[in-house]
Protein backbone atom coordinates (compact mmCIF):
# COMPACT_ATOMS: atom_id res chain seq x y z
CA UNK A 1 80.23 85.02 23.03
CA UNK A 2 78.84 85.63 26.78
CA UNK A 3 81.30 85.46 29.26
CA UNK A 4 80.05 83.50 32.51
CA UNK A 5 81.87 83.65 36.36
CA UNK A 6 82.92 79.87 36.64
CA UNK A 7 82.18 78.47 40.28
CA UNK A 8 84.49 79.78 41.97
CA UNK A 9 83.79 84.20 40.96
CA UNK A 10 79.86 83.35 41.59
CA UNK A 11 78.88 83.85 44.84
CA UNK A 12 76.51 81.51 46.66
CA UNK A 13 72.81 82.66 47.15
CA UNK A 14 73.65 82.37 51.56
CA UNK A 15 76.86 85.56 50.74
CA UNK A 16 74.32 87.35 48.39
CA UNK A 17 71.78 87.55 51.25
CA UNK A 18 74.11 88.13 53.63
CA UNK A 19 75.48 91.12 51.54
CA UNK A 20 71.90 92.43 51.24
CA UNK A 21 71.30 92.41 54.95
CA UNK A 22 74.68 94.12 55.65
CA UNK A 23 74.24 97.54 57.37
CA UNK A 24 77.63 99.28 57.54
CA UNK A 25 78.24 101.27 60.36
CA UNK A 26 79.48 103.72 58.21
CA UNK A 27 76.10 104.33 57.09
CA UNK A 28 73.87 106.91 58.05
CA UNK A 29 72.11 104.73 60.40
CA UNK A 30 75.42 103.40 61.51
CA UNK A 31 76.16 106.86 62.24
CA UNK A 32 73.37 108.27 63.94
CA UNK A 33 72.57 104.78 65.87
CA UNK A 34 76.12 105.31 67.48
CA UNK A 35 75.56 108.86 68.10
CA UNK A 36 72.07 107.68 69.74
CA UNK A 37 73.75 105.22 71.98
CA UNK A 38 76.90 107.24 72.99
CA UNK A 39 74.60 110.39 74.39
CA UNK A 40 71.55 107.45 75.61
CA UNK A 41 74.52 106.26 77.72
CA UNK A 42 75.38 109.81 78.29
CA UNK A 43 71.75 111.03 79.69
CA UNK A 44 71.40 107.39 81.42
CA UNK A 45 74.26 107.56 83.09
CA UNK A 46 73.44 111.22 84.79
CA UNK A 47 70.08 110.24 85.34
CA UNK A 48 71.32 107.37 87.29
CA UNK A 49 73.93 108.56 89.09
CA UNK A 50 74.57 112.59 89.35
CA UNK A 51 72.91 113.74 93.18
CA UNK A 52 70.03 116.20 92.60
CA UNK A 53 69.74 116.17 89.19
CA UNK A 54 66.02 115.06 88.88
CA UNK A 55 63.24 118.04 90.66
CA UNK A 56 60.77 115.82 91.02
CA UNK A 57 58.87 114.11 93.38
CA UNK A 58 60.74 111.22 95.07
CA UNK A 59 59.02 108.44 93.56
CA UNK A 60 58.79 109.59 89.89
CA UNK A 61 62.92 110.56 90.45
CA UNK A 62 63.24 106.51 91.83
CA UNK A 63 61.55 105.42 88.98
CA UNK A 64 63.38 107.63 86.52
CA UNK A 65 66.15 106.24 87.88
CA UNK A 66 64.98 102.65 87.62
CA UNK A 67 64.85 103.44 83.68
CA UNK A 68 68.06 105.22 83.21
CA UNK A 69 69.59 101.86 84.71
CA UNK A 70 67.88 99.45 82.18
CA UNK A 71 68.97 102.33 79.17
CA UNK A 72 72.40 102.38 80.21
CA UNK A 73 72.74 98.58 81.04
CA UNK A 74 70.74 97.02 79.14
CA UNK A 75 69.59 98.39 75.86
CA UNK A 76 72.25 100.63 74.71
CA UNK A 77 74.65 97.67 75.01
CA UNK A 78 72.24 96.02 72.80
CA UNK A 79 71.98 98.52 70.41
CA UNK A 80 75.91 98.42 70.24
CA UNK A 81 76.13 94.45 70.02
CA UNK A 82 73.18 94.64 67.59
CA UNK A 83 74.89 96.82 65.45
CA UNK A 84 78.01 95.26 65.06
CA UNK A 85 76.74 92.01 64.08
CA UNK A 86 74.49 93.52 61.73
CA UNK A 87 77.13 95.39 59.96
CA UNK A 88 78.77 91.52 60.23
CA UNK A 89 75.62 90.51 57.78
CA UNK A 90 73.53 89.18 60.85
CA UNK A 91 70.20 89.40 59.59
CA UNK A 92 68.45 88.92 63.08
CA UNK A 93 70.86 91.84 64.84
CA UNK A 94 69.02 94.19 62.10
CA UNK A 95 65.67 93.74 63.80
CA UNK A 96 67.29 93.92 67.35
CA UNK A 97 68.97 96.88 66.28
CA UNK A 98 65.36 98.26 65.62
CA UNK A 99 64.18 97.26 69.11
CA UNK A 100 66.48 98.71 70.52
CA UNK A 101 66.18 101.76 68.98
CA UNK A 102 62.36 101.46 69.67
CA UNK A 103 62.70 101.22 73.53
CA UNK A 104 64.47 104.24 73.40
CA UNK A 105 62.83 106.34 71.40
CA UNK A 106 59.78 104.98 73.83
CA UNK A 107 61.73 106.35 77.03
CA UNK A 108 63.32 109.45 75.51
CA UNK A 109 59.69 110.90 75.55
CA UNK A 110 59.49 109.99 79.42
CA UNK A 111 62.50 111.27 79.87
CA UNK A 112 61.90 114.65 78.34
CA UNK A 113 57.80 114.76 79.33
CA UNK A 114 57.41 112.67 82.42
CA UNK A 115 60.83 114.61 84.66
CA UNK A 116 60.62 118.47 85.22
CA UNK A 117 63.04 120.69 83.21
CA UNK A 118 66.73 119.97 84.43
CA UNK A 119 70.05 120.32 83.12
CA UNK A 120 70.13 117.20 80.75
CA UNK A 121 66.97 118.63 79.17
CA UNK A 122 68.84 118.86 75.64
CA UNK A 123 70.80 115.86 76.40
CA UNK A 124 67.07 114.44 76.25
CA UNK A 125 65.99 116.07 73.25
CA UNK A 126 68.78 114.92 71.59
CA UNK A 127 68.38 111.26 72.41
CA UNK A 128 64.71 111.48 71.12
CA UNK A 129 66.11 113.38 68.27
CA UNK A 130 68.53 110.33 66.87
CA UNK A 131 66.20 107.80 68.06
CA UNK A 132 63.70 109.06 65.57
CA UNK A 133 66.36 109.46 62.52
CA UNK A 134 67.62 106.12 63.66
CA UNK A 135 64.70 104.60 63.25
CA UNK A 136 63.65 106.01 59.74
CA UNK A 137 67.51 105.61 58.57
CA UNK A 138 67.41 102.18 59.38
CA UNK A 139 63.82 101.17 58.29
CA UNK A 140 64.57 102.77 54.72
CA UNK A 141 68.14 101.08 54.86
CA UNK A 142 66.39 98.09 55.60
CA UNK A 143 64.25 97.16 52.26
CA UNK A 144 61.17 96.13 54.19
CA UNK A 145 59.36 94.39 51.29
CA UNK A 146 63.00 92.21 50.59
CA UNK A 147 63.49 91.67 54.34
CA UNK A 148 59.94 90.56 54.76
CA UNK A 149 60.55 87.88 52.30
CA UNK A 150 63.65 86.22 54.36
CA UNK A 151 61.07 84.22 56.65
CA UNK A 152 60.50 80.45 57.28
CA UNK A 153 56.98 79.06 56.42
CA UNK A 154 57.33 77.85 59.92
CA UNK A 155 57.00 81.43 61.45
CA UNK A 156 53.70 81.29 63.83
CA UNK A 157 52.34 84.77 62.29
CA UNK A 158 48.58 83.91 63.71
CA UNK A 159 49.99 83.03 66.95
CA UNK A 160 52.25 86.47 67.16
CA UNK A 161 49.80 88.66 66.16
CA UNK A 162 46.89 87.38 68.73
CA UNK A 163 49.88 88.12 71.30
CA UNK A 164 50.13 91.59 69.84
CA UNK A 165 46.32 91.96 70.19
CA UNK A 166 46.49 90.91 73.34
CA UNK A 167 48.88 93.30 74.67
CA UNK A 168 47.84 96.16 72.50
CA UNK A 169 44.06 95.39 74.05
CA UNK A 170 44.85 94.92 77.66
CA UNK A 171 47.08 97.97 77.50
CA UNK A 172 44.24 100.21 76.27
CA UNK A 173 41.97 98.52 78.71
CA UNK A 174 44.58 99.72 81.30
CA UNK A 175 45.23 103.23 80.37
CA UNK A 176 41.15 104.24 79.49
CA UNK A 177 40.30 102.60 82.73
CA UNK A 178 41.51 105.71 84.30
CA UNK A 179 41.54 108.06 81.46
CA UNK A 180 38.03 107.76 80.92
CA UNK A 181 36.62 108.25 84.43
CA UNK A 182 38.99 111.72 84.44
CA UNK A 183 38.15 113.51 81.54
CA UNK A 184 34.06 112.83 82.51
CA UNK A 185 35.04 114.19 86.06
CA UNK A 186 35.97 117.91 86.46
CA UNK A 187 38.19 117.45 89.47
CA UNK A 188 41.79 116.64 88.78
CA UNK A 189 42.86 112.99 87.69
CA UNK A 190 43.69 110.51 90.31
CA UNK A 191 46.27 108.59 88.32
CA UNK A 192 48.17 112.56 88.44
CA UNK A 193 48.14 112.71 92.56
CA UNK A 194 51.75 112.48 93.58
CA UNK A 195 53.48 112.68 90.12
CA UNK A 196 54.18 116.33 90.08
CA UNK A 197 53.03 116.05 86.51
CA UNK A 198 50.03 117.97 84.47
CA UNK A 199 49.12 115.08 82.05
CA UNK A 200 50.09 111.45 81.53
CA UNK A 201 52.96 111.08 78.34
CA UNK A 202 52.80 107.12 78.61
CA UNK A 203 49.02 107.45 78.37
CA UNK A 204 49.57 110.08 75.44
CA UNK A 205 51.88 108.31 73.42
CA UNK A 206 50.91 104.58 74.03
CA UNK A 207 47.00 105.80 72.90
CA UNK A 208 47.97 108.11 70.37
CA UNK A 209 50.62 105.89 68.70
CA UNK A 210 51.89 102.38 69.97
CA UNK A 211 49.02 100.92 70.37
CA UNK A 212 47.75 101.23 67.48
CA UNK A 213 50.58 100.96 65.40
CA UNK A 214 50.86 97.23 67.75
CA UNK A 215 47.34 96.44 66.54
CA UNK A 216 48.18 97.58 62.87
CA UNK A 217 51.20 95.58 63.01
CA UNK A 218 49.59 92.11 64.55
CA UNK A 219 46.63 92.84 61.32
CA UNK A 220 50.07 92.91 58.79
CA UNK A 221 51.81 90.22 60.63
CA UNK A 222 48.20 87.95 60.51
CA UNK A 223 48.40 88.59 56.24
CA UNK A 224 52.32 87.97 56.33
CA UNK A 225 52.58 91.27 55.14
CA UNK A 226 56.42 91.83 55.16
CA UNK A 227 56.11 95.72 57.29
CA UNK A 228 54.06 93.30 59.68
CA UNK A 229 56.88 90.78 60.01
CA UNK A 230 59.02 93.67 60.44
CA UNK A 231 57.69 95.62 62.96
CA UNK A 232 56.50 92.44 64.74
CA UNK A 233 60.61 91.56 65.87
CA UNK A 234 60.90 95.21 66.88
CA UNK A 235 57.74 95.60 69.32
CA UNK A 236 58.69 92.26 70.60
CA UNK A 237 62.09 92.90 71.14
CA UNK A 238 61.38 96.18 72.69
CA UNK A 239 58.37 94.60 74.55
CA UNK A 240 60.97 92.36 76.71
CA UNK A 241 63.00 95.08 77.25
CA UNK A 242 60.52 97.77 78.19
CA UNK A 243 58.45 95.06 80.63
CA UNK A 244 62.08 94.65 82.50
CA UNK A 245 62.19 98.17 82.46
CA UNK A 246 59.10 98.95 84.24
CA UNK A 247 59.72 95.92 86.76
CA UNK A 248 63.12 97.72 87.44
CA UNK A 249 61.55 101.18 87.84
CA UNK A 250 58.55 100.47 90.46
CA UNK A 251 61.30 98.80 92.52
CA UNK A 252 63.50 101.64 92.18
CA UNK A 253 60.59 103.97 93.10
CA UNK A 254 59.23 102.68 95.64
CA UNK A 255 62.19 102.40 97.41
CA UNK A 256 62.51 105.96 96.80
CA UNK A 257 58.77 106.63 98.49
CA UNK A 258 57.62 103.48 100.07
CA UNK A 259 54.20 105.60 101.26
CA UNK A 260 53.48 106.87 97.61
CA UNK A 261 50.86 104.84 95.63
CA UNK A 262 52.56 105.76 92.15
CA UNK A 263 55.04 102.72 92.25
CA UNK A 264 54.26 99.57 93.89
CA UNK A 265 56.66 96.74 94.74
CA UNK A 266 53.74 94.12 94.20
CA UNK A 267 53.97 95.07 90.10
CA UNK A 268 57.72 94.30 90.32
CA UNK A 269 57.48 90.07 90.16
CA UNK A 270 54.24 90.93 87.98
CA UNK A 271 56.37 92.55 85.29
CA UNK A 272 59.63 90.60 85.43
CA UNK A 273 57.81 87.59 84.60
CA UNK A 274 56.13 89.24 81.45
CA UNK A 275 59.68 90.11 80.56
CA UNK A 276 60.29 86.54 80.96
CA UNK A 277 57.02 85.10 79.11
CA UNK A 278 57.87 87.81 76.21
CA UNK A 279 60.75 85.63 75.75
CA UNK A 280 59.42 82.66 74.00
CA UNK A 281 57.55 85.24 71.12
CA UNK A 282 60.63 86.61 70.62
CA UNK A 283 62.55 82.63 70.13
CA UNK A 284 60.23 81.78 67.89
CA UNK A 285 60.46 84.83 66.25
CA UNK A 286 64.18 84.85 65.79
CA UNK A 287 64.34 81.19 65.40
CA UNK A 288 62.04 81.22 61.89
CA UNK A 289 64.65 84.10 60.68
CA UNK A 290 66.55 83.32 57.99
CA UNK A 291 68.73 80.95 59.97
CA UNK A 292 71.44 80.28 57.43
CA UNK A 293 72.81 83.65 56.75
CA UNK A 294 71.57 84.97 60.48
């Protein structure tokens, strides 16, 4: 004779899916996301605030600056909140984790590419390092084709993804705008004068990568494909973030260098309110996941 759990041994279908979702921090993306934020804080905080650590021009060591603050402030405190509530069974911290994590991965490159060699240099590499493995760790920890499925019909996917166009497009428009007219001319780029620096990294990675992984993602997220919903929360997430970022770092250099023409205090409102616009994606976003066990 089969032998059933009465009522009270099953458990309910909202503490199975919360169990699924569950991401201990004893895991190995619990483990490397903490090391990632304790040595993010690390680099931020001696980017930020050590005298004379940065050899670069004024502006580019403002704006480095600018960044470091938003790391240390703002998204590694994220990544720590995120991570506790997702090892809590929060299934919306999971993809906040993974913004966080994105943003940065995103600004350990600048860190490492766009500042001349200093004495955090490793503390750099190793901050790209365990953003990387974070990110894998926690994408394969994840289940993506399970997670994709924890969605409301009520999700705006077509809406989302044209807003993921749109930023992947205008962002490419931005960048080739003056990539373009440089490698036709033989004289040195404009968009280099005052940098100190020998090639662009955001144009190299945002071309090379995140934009088209942002257009790949808005082309899964218009099918519902569940990598698309996915990745959708992340670049969103990180979008917010990364547009407060860059509001915070053309303040921050251009107070360093008022006469340069590499930051500008005019962007500053510009940006901040994109952070701000970003916003309502992201609600609706958040709002359409799996709101009984999130």
């Amino acid at each position: 004779m089969a032998i059933t759990a009465g009522p009270e041994l099953a458990p309910s279908r909202t503490t199975r899916r919360a169990r699924e979702a569950l991401i201990p921090l004893s895991s190995a993306a619990g483990w490397l996301s903490g090391a990632l934020a304790a040595l993010a804080a690390t680099a931020a905080a001696a980017t930020l605030f050590v005298p004379g650590v940065l050899r670069g021009p004024a502006v580019m060591n403002g704006s480095a600056r600018g960044t470091a603050l938003i790391a240390l402030f703002v998204a590694v405190p994220i990544l720590a909140l995120s991570m506790v509530a997702a090892a809590r069974g929060s299934v919306r911290a999971v993809v906040v984790w993974l913004g966080a994590v994105t943003y940065l991965l995103y600004n350990a490159v600048l860190f490492l590419l766009a500042t001349p060699f200093n004495s955090l240099f490793l503390l750099y590499v190793a901050t790209f390092a365990l953003a990387v493995w974070s990110a894998a760790t926690l994408l394969h920890r994840m289940d993506v084709p399970s997670f994709g499925r924890r969605f409301g019909p009520g999700l705006p996917v077509r809406a989302l993804a044209i807003y993921l166009w749109t930023i992947a497009s205008l962002n490419a428009l931005a960048w080739l705008v003056q990539v373009v007219p440089g490698v036709l001319s033989s004289q040195p780029p404009a968009f280099l004068a005052g940098t100190g620096l020998t090639t662009n990294p955001i144009y190299a990675q945002d071309l090379s990568f995140w934009i088209p992984l942002t257009a790949v993602t808005a082309f899964w997220l218009w099918r519902r494909q569940a990598w698309g919903l996915v990745m959708a929360g992340a670049l969103l997430t990180y979008s917010v973030i990364e547009s407060a970022g860059v509001a915070v770092d053309q303040a921050f250099g251009h107070a360093a260098d008022p006469a340069s023409s590499v930051a500008s205090a005019a962007v500053v409102p510009v940006f901040a309110a994109l952070a701000v616009i970003g916003l309502v994606p992201v609600f609706f976003y958040y709002r359409n996941l799996d709101r009984r066990s999130g």
